[in-house]
PDB file of N, CA and C in Angstrom:
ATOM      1  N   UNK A   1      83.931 -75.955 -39.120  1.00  0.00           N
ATOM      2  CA  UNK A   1      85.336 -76.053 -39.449  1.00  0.00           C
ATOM      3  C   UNK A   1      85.511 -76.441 -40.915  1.00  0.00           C
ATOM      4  N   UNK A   2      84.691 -77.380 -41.447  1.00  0.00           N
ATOM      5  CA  UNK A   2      84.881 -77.663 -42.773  1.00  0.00           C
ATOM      6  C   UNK A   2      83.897 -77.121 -43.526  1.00  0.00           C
ATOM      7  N   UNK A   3      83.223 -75.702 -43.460  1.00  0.00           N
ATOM      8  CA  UNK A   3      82.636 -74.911 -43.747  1.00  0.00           C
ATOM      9  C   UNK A   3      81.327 -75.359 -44.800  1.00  0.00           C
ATOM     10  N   UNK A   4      80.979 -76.708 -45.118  1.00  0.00           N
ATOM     11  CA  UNK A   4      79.977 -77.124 -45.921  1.00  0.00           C
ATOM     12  C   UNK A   4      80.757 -78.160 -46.828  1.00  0.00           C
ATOM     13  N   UNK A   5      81.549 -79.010 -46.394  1.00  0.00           N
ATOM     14  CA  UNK A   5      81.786 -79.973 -47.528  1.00  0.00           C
ATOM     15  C   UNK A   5      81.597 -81.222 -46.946  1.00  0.00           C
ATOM     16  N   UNK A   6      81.257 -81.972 -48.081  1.00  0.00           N
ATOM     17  CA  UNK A   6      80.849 -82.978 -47.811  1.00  0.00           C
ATOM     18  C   UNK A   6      81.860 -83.954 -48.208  1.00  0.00           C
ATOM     19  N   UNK A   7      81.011 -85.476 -48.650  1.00  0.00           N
ATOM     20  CA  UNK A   7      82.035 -86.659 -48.705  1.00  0.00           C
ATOM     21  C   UNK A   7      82.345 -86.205 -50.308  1.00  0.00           C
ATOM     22  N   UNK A   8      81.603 -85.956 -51.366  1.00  0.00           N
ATOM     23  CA  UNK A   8      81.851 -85.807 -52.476  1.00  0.00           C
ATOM     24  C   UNK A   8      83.407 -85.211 -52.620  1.00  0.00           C
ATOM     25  N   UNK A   9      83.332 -84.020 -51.889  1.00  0.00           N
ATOM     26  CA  UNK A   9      84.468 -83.050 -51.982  1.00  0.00           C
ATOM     27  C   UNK A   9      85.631 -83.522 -51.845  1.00  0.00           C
ATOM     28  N   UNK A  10      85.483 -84.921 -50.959  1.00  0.00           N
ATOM     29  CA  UNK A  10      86.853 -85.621 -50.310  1.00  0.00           C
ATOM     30  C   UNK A  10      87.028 -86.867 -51.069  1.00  0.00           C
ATOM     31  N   UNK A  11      86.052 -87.052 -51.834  1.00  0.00           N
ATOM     32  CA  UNK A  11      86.470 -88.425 -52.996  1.00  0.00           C
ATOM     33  C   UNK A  11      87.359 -87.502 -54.305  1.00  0.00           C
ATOM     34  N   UNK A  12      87.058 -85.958 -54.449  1.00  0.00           N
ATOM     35  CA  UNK A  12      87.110 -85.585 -55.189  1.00  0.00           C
ATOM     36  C   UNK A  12      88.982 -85.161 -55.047  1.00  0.00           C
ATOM     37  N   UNK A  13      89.109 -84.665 -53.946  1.00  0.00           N
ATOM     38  CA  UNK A  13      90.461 -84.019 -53.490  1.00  0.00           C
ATOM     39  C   UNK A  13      91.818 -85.474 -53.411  1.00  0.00           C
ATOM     40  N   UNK A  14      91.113 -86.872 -53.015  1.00  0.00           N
ATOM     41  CA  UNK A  14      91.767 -87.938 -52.999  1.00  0.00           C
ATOM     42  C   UNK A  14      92.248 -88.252 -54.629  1.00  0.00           C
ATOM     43  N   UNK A  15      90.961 -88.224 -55.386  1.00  0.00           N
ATOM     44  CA  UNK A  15      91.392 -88.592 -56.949  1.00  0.00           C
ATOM     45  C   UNK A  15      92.201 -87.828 -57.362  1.00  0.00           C
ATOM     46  N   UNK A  16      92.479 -86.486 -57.166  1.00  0.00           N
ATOM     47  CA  UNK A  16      93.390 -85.364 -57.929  1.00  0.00           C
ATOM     48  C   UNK A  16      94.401 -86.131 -57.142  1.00  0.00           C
ATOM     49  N   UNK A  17      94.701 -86.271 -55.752  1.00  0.00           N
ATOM     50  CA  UNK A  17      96.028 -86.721 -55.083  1.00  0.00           C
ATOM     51  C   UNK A  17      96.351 -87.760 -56.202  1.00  0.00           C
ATOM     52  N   UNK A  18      95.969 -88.661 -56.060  1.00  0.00           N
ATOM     53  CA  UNK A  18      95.995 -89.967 -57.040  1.00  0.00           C
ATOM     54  C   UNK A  18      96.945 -89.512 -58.238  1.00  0.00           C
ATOM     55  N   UNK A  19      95.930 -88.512 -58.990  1.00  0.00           N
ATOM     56  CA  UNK A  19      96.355 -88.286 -60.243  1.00  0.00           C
ATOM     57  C   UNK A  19      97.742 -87.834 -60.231  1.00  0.00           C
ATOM     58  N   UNK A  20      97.606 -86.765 -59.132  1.00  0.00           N
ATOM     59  CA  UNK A  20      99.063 -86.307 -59.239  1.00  0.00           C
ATOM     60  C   UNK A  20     100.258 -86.742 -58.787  1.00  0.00           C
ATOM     61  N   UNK A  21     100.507 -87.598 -57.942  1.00  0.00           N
ATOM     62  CA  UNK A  21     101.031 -88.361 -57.319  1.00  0.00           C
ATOM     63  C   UNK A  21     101.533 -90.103 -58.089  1.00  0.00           C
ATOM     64  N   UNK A  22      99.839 -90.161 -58.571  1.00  0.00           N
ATOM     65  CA  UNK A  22     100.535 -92.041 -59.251  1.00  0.00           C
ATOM     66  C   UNK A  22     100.321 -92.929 -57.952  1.00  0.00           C
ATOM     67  N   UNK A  23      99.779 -93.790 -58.181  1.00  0.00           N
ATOM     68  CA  UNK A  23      99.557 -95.076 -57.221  1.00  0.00           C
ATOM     69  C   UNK A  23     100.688 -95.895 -56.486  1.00  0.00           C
ATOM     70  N   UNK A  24     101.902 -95.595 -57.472  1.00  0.00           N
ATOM     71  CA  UNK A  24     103.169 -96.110 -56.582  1.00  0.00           C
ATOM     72  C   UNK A  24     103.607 -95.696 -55.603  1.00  0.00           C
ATOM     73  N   UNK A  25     103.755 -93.565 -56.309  1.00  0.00           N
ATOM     74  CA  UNK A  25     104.349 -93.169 -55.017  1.00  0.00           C
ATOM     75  C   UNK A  25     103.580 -92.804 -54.267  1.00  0.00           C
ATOM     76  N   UNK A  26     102.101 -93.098 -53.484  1.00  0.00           N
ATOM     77  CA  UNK A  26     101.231 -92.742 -52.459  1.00  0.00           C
ATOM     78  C   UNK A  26     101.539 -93.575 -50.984  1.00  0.00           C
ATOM     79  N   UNK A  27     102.469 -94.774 -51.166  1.00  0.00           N
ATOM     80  CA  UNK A  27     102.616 -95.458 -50.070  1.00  0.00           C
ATOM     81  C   UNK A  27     103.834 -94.133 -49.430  1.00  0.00           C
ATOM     82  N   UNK A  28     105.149 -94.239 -50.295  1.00  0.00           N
ATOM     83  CA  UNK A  28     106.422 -93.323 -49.711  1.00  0.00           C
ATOM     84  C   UNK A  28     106.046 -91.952 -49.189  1.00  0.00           C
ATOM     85  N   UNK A  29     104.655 -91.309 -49.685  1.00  0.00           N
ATOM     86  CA  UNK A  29     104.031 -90.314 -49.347  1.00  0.00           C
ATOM     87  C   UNK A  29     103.337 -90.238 -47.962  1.00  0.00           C
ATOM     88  N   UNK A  30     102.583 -91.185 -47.925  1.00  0.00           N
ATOM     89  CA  UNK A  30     101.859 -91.761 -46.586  1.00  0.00           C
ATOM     90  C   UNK A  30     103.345 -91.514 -45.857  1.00  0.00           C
ATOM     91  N   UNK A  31     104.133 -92.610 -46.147  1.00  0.00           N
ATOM     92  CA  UNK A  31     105.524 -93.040 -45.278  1.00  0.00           C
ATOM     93  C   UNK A  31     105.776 -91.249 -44.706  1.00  0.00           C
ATOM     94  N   UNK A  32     106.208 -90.725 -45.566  1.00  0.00           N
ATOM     95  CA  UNK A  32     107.186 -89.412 -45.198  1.00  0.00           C
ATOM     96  C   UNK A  32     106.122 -88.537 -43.942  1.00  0.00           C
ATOM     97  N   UNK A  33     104.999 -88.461 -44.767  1.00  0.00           N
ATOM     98  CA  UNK A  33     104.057 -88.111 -43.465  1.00  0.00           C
ATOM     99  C   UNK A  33     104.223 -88.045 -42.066  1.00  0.00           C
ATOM    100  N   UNK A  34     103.896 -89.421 -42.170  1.00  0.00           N
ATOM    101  CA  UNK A  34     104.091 -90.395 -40.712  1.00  0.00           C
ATOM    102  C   UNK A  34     104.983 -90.078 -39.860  1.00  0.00           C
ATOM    103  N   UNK A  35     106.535 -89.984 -40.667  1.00  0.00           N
ATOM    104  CA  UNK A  35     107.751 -89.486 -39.898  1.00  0.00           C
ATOM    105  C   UNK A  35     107.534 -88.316 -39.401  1.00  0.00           C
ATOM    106  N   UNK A  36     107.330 -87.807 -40.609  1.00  0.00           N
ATOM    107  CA  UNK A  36     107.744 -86.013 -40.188  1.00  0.00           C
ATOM    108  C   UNK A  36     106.181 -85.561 -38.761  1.00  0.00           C
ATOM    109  N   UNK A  37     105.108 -86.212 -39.166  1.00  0.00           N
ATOM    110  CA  UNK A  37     104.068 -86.190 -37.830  1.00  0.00           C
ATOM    111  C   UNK A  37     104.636 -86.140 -36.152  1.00  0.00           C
ATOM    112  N   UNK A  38     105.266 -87.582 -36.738  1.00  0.00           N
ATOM    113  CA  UNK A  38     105.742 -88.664 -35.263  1.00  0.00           C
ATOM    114  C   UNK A  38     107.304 -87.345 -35.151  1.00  0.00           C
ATOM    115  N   UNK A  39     108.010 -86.654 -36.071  1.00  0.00           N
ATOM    116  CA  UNK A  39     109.429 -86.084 -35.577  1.00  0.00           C
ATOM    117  C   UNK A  39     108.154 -84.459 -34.824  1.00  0.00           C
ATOM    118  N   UNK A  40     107.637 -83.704 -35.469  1.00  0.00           N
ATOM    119  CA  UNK A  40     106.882 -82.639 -35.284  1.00  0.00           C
ATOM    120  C   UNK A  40     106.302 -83.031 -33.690  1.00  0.00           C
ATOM    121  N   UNK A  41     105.733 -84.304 -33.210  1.00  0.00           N
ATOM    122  CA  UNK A  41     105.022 -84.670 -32.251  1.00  0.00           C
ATOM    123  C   UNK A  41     106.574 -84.360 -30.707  1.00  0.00           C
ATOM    124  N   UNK A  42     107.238 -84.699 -31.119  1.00  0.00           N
ATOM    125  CA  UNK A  42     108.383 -85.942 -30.456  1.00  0.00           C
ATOM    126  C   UNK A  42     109.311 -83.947 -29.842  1.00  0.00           C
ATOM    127  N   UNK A  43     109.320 -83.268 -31.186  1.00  0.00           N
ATOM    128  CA  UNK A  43     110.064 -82.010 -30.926  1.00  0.00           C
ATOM    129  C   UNK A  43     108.696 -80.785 -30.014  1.00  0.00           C
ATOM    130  N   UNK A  44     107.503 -81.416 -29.981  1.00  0.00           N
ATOM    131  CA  UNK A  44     106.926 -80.500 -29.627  1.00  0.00           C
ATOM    132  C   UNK A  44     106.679 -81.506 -28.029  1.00  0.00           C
ATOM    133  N   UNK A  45     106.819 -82.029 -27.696  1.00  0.00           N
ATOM    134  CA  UNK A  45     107.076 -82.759 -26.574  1.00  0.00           C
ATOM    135  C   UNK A  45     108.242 -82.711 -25.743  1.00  0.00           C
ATOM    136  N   UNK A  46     109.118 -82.341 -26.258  1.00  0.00           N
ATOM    137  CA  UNK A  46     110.232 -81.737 -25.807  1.00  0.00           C
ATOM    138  C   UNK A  46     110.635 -80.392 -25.027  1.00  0.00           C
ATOM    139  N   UNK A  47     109.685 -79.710 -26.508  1.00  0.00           N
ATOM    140  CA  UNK A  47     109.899 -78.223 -25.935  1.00  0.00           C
ATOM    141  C   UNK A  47     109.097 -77.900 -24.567  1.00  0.00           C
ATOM    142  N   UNK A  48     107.786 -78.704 -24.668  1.00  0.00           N
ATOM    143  CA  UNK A  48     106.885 -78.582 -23.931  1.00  0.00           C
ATOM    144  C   UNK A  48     107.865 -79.332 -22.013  1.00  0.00           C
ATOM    145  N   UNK A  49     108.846 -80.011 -22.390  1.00  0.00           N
ATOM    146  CA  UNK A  49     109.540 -80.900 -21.011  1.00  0.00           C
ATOM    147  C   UNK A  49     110.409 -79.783 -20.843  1.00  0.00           C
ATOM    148  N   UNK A  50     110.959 -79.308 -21.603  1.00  0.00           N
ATOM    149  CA  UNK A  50     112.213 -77.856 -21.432  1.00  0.00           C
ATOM    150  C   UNK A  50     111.180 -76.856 -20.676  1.00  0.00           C
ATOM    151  N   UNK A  51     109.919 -76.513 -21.212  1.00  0.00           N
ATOM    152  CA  UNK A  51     109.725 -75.407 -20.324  1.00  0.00           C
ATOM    153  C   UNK A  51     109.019 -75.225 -18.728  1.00  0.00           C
ATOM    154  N   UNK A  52     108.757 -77.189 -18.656  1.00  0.00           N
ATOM    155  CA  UNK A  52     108.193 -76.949 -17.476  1.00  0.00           C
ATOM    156  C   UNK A  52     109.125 -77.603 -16.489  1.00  0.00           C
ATOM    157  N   UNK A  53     111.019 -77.715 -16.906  1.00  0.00           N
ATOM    158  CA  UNK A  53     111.495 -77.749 -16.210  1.00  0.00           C
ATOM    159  C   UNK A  53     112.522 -76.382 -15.857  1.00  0.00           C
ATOM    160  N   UNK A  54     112.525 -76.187 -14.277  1.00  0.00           N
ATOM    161  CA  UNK A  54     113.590 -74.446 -14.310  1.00  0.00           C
ATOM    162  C   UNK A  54     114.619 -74.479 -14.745  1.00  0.00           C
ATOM    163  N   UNK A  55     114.959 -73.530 -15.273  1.00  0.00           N
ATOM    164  CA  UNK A  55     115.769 -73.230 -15.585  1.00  0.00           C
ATOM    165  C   UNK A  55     117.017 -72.842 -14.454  1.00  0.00           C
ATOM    166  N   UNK A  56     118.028 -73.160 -14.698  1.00  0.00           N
ATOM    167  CA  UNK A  56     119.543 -73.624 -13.605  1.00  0.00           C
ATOM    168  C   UNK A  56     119.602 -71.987 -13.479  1.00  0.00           C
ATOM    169  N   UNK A  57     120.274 -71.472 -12.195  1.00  0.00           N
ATOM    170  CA  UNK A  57     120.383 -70.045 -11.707  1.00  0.00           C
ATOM    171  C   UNK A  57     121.759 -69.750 -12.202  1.00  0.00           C
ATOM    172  N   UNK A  58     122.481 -69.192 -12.774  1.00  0.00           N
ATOM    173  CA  UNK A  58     123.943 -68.726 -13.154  1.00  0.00           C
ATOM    174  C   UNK A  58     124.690 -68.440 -12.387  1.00  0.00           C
ATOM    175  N   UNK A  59     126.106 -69.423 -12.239  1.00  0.00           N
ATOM    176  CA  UNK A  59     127.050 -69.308 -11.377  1.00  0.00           C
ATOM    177  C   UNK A  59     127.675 -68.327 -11.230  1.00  0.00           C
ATOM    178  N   UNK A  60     127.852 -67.729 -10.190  1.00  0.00           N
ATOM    179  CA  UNK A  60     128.394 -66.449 -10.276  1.00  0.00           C
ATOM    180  C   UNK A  60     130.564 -66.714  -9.553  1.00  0.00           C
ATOM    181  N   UNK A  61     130.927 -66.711 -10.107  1.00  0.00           N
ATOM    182  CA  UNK A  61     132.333 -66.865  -9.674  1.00  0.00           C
ATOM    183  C   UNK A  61     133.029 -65.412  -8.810  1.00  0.00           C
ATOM    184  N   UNK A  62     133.780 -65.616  -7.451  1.00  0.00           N
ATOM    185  CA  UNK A  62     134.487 -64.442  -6.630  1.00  0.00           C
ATOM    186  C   UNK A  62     135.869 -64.197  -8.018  1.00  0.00           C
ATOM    187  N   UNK A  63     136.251 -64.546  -8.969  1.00  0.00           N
ATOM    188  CA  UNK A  63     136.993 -63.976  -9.793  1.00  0.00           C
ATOM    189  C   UNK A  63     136.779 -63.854 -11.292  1.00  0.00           C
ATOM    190  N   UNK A  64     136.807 -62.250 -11.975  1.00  0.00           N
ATOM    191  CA  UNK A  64     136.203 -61.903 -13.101  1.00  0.00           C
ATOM    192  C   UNK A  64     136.881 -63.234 -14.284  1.00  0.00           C
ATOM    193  N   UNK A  65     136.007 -63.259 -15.572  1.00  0.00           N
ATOM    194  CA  UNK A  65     136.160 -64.377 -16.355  1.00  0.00           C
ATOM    195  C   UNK A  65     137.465 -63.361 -17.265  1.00  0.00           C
ATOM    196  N   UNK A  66     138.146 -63.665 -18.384  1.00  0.00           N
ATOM    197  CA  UNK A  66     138.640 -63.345 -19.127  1.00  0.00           C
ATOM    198  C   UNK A  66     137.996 -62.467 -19.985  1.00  0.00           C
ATOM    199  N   UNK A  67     139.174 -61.287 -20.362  1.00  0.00           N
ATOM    200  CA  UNK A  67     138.390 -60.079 -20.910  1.00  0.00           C
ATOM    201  C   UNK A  67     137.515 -59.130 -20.247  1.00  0.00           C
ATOM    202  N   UNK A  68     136.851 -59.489 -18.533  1.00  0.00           N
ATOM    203  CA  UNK A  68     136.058 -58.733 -17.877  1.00  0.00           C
ATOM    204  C   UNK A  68     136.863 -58.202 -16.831  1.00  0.00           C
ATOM    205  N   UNK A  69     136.503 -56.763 -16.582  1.00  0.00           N
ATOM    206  CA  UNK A  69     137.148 -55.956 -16.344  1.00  0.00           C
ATOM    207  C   UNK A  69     137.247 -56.000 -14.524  1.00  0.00           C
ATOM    208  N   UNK A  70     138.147 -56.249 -13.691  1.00  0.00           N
ATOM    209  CA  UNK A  70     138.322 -56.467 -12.307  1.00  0.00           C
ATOM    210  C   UNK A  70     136.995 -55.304 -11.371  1.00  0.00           C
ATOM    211  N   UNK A  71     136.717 -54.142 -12.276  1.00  0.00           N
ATOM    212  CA  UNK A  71     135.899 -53.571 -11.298  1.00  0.00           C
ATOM    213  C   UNK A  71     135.066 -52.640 -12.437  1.00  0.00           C
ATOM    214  N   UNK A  72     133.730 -52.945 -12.132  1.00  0.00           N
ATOM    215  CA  UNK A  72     132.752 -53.006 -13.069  1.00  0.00           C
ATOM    216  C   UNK A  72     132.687 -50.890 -12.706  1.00  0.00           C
ATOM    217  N   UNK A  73     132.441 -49.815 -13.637  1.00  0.00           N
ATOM    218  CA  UNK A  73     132.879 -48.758 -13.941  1.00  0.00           C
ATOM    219  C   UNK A  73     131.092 -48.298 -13.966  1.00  0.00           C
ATOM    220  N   UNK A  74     130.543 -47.089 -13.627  1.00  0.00           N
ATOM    221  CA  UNK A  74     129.307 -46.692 -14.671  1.00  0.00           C
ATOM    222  C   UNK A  74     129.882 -46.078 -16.000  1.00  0.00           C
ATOM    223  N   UNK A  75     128.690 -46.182 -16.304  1.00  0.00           N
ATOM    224  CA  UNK A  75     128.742 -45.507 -17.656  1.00  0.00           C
ATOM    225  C   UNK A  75     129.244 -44.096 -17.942  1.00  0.00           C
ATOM    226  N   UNK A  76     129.480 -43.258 -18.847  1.00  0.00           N
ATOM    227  CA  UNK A  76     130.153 -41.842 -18.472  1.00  0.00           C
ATOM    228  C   UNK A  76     128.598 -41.352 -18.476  1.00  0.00           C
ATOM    229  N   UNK A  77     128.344 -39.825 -18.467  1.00  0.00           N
ATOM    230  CA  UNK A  77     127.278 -39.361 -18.626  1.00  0.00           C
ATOM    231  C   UNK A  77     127.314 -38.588 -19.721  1.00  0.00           C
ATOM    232  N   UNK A  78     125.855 -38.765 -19.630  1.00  0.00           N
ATOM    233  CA  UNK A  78     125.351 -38.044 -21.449  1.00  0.00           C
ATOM    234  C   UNK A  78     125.127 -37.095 -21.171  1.00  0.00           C
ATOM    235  N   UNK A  79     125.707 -35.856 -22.586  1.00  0.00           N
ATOM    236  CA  UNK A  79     125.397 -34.677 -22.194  1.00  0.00           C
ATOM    237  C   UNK A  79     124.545 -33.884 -23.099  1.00  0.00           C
TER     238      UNK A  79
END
């Protein structure tokens, strides 16, 4: 998975963070992480409760809704 790298590679990728980033803002960075992890975790836990509960069957009402037509027609035919 990490195709041949070692620890060097990861002291190396941390110092550029450093550099580019600045030592102050690495905590608010960490911070934003964290959230957006824990919101990504929280929405995929969700979706995962939505789909393994059924879905409700559609009420069907004895009188048409508004705009629908009292007696459903076919289509004309194509010629």
């Amino acid at each position: 998975m990490l195709h041949g790298l070692t620890g060097w590679h990861l002291l190396i990728v941390l110092a550029v963070i450093l550099l580019l980033f600045g030592a102050a803002k690495l905590p608010a960075l960490a911070q934003s992480v964290g959230k957006s992890a824990r919101l990504f975790k929280g929405e995929m836990k969700a979706m995962k409760d939505e789909d393994e509960t059924p879905l409700a069957a559609p009420t069907t009402s004895s009188h048409p809704g508004p705009g629908t037509p009292a007696v459903a027609s076919d289509p004309p035919p194509i010629r």
